[in-house]
N, C-alpha and C. Protein backbone atom coordinates (compact mmCIF):
# COMPACT_ATOMS: atom_id res chain seq x y z
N UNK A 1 -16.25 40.50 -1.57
CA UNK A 1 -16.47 39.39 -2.49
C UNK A 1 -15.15 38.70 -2.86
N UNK A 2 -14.14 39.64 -2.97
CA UNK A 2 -12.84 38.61 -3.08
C UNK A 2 -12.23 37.87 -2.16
N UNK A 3 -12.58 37.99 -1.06
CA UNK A 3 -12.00 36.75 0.24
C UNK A 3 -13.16 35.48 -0.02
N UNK A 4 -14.53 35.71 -0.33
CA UNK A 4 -15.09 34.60 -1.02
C UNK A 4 -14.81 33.83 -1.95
N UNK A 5 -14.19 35.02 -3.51
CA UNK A 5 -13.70 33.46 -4.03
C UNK A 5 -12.52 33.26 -4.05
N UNK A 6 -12.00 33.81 -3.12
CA UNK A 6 -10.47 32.53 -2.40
C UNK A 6 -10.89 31.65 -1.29
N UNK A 7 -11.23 32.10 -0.92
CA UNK A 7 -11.76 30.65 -0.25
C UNK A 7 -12.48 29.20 -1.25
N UNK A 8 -13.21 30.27 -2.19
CA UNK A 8 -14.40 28.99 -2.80
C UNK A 8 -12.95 28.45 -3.80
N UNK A 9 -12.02 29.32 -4.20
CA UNK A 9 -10.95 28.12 -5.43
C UNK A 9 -10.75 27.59 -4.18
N UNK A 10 -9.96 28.09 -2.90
CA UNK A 10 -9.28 26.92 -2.35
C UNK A 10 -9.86 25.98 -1.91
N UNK A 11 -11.21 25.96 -1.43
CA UNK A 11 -12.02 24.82 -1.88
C UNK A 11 -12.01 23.72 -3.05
N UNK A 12 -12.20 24.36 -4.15
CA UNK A 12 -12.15 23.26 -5.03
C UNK A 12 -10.53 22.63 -5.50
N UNK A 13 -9.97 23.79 -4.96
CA UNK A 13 -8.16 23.04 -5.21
C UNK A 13 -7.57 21.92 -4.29
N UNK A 14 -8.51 21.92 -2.90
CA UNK A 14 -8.67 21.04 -2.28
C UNK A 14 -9.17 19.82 -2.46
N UNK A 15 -10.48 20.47 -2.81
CA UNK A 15 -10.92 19.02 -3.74
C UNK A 15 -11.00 18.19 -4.77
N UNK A 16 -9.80 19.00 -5.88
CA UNK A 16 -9.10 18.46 -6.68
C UNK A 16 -7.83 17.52 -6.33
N UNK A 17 -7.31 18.07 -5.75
CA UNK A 17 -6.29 17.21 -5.11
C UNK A 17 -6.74 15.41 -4.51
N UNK A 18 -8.01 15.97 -3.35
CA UNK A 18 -8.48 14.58 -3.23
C UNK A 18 -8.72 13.84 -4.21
N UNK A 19 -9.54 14.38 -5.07
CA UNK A 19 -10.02 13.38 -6.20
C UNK A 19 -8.46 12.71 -6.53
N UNK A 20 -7.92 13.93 -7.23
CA UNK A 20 -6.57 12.94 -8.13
C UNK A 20 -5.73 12.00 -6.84
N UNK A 21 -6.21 12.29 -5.93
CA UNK A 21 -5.64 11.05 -4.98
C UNK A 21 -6.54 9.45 -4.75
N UNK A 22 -7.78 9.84 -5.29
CA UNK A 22 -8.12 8.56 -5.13
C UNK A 22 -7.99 7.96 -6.45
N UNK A 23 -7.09 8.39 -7.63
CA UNK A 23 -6.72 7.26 -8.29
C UNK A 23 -5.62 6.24 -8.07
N UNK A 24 -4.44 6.53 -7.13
CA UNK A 24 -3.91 5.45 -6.50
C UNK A 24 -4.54 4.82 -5.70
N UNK A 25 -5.74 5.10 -5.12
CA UNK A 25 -6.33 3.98 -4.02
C UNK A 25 -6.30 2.69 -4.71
N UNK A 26 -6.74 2.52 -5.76
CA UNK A 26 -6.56 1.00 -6.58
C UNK A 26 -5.33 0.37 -6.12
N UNK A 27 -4.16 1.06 -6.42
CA UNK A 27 -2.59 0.80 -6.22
C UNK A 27 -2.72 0.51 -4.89
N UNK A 28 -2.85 1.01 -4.43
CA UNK A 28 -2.34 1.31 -2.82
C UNK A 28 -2.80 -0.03 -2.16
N UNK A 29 -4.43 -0.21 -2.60
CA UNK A 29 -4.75 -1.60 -2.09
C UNK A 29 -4.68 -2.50 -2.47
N UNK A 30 -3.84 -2.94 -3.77
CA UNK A 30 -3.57 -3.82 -4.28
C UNK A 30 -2.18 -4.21 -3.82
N UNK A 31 -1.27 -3.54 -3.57
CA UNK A 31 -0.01 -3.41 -2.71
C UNK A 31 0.61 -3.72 -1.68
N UNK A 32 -0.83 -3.03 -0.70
CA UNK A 32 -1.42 -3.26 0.77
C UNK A 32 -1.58 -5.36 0.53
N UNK A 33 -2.49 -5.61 -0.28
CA UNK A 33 -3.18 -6.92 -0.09
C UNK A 33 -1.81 -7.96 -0.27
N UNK A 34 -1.22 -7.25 -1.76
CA UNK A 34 -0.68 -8.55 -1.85
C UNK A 34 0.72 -8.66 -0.97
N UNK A 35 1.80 -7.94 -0.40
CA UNK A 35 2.23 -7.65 1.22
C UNK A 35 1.45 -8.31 2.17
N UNK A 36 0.48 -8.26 2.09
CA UNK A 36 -0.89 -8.86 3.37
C UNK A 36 -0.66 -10.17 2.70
N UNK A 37 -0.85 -11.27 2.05
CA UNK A 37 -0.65 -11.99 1.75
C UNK A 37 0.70 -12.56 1.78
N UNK A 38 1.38 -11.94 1.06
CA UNK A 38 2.92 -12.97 1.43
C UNK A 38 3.39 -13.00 3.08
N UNK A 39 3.16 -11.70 3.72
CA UNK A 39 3.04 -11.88 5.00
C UNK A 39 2.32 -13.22 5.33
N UNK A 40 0.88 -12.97 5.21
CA UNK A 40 0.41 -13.99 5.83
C UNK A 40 1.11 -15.60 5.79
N UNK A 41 1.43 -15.72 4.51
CA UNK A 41 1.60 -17.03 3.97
C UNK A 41 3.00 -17.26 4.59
N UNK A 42 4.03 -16.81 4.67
CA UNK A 42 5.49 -16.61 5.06
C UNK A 42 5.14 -16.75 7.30
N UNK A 43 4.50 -16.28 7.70
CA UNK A 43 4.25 -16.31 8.82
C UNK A 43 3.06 -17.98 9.49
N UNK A 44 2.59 -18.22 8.36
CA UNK A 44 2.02 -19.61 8.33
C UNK A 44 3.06 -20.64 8.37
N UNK A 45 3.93 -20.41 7.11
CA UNK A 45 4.83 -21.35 7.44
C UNK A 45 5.70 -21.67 8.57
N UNK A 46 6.04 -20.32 8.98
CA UNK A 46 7.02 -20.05 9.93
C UNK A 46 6.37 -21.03 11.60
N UNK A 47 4.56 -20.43 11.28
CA UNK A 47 4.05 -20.98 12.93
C UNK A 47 4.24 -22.66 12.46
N UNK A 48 4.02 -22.96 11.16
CA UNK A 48 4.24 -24.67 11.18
C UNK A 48 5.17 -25.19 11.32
N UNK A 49 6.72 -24.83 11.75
CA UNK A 49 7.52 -25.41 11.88
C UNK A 49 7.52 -24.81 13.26
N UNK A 50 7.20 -24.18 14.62
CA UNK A 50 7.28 -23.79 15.34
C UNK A 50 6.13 -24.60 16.26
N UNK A 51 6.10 -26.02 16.36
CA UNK A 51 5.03 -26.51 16.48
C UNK A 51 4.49 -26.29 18.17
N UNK A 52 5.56 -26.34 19.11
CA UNK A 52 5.54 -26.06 20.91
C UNK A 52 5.35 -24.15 21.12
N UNK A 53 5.39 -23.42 20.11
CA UNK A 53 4.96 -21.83 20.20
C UNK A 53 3.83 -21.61 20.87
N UNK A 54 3.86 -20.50 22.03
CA UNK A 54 2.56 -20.64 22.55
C UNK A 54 1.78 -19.29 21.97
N UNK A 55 0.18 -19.13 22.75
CA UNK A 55 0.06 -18.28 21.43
C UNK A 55 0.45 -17.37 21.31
N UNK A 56 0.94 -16.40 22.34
CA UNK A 56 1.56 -15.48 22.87
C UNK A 56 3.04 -15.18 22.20
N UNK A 57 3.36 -16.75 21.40
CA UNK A 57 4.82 -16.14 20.28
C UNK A 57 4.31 -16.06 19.48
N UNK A 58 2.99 -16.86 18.65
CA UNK A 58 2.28 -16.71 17.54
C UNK A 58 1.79 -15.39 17.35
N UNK A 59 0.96 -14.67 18.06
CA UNK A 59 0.45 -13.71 18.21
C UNK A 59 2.23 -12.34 17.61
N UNK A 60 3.02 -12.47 18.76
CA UNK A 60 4.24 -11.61 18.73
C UNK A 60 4.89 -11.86 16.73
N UNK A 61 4.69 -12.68 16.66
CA UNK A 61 5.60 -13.79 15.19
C UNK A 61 4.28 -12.51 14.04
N UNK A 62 3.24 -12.62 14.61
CA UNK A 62 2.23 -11.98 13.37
C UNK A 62 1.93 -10.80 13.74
N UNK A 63 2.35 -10.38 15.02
CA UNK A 63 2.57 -8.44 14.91
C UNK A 63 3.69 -8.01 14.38
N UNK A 64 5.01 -8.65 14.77
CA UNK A 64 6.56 -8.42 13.87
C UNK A 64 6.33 -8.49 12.88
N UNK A 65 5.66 -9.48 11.76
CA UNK A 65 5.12 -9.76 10.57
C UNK A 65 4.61 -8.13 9.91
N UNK A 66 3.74 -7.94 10.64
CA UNK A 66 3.01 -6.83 9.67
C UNK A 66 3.36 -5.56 10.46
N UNK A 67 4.10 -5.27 11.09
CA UNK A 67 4.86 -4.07 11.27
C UNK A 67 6.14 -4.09 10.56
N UNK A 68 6.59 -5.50 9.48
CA UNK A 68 7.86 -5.03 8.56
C UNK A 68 7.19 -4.72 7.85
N UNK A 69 5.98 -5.26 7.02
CA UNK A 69 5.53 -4.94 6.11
C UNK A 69 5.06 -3.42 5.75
N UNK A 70 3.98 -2.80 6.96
CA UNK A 70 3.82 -1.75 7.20
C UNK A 70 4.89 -0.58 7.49
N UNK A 71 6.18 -1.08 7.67
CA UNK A 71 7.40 -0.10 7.73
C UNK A 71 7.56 0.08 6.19
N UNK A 72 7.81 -1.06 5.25
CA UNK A 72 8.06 -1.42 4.14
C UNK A 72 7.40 -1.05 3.25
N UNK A 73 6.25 -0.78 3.23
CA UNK A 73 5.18 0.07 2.39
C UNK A 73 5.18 1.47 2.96
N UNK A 74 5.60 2.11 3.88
CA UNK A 74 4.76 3.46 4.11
C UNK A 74 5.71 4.55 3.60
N UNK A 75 6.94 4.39 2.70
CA UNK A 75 7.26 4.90 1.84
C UNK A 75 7.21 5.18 0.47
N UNK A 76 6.76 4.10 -0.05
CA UNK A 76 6.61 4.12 -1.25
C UNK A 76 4.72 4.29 -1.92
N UNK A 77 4.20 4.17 -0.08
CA UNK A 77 2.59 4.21 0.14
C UNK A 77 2.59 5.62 -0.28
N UNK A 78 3.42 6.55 0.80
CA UNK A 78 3.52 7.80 0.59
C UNK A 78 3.88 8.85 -0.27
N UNK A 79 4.85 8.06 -1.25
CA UNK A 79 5.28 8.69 -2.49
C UNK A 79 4.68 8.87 -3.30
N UNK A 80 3.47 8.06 -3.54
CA UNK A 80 2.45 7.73 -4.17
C UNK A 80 1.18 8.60 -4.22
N UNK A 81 1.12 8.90 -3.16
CA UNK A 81 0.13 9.62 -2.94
C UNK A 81 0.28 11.10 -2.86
N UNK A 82 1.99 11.41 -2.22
CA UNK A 82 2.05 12.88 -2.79
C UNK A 82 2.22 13.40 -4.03
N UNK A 83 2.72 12.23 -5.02
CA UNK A 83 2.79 12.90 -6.27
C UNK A 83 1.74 12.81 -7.52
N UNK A 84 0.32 11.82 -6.63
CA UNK A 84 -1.18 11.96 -6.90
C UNK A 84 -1.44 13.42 -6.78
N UNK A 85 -1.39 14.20 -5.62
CA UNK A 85 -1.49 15.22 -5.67
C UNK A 85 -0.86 16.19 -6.54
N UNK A 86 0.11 16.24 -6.47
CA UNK A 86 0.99 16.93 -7.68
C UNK A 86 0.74 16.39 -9.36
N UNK A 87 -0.22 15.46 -9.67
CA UNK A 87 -0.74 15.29 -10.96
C UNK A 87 -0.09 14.25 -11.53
N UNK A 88 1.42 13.90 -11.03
CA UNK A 88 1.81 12.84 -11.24
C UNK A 88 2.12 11.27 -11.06
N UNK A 89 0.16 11.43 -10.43
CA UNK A 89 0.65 9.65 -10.03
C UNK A 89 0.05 8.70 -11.09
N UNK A 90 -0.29 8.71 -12.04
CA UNK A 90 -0.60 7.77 -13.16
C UNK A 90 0.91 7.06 -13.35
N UNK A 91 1.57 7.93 -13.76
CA UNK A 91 2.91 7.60 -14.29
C UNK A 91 3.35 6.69 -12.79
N UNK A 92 3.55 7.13 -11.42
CA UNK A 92 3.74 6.14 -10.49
C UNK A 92 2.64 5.33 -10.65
N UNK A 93 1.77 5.10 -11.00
CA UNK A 93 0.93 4.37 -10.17
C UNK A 93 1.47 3.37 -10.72
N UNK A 94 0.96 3.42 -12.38
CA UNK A 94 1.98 2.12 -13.59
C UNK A 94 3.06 2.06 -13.07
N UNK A 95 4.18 2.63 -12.82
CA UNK A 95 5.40 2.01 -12.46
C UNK A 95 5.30 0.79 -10.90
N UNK A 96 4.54 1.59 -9.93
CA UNK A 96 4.20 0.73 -8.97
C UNK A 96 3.88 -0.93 -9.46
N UNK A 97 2.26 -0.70 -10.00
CA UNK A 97 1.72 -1.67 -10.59
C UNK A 97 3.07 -2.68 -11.48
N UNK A 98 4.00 -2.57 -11.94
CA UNK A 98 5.04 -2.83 -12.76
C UNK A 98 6.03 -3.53 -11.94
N UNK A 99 6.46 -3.04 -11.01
CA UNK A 99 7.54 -2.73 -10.13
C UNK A 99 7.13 -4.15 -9.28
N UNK A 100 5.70 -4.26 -9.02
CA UNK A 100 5.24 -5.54 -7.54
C UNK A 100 4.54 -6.27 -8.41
N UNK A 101 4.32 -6.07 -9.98
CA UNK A 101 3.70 -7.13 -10.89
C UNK A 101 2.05 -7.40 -10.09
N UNK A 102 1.61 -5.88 -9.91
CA UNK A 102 0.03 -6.07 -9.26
C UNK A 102 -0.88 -6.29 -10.73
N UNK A 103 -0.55 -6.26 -11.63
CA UNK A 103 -1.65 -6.75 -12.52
C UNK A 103 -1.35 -8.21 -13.43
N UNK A 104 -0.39 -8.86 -12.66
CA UNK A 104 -0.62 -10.16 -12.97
C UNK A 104 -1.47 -10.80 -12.31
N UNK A 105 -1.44 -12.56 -12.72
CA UNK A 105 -1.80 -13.40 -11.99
C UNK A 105 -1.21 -13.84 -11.15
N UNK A 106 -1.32 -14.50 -9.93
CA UNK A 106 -0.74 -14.94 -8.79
C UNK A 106 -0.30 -15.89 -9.81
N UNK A 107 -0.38 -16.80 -10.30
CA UNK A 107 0.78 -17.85 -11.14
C UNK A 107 1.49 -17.24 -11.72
N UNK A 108 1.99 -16.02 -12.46
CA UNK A 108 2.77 -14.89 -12.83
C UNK A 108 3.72 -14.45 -12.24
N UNK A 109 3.71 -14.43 -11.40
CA UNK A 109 4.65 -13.54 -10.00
C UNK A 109 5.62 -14.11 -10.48
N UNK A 110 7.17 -13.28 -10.10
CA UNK A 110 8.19 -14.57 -9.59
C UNK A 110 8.39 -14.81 -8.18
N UNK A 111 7.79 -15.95 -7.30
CA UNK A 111 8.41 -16.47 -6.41
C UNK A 111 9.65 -16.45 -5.61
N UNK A 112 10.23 -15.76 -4.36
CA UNK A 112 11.01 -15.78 -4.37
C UNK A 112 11.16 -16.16 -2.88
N UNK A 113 10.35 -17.62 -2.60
CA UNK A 113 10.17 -17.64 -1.12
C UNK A 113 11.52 -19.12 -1.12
């Protein structure tokens, strides 16, 4: 009976962990989006002054695009989420949220294009 309930805590210590990880999912995709967005918008401009680009640079111009971004987030994606697990991602999550101004308004931001 005691290899049962080690297994059954490490079960639920497992599935404690998940849970307290899906309270950064909010963060994470709010982070994710708005990155996804200035990307997008920054790479729009870029194809409008690039007017003879064929699509084949367009295409290359918006994979470079979101592989900085995706380099650029998957640290601080990840920090996030290990110290969800460790109980302390409220405290990141607010600092995140703080840090990229995800709970403003897009007229809020500061601009820095």
């Amino acid at each position: 009976m005691g290899r049962a309930e080690e297994i059954i805590e490490e079960g639920v210590e497992s599935f404690k962990q998940w849970l307290r990880g899906l309270d950064a999912v909010p963060t994470i995709l709010a982070l994710r989006g708005q990155a996804q967005e200035i990307c997008r918008r920054e790479v729009a401009k870029t194809l409008g002054l690039m007017k003879d680009s064929s699509e084949e640079q367009r295409r290359l111009l918006e994979a470079l695009a979101n592989s900085i971004v995706g380099k650029i987030l998957h640290h601080p994606i990840s920090t996030l989420k290990r110290q969800e697990e460790r109980g302390h991602g409220k405290a990141y999550s607010e600092l995140m949220r703080k840090m990229f101004h995800l709970d403003t308004e897009e007229e809020e931001r500061p601009d820095h294009e």
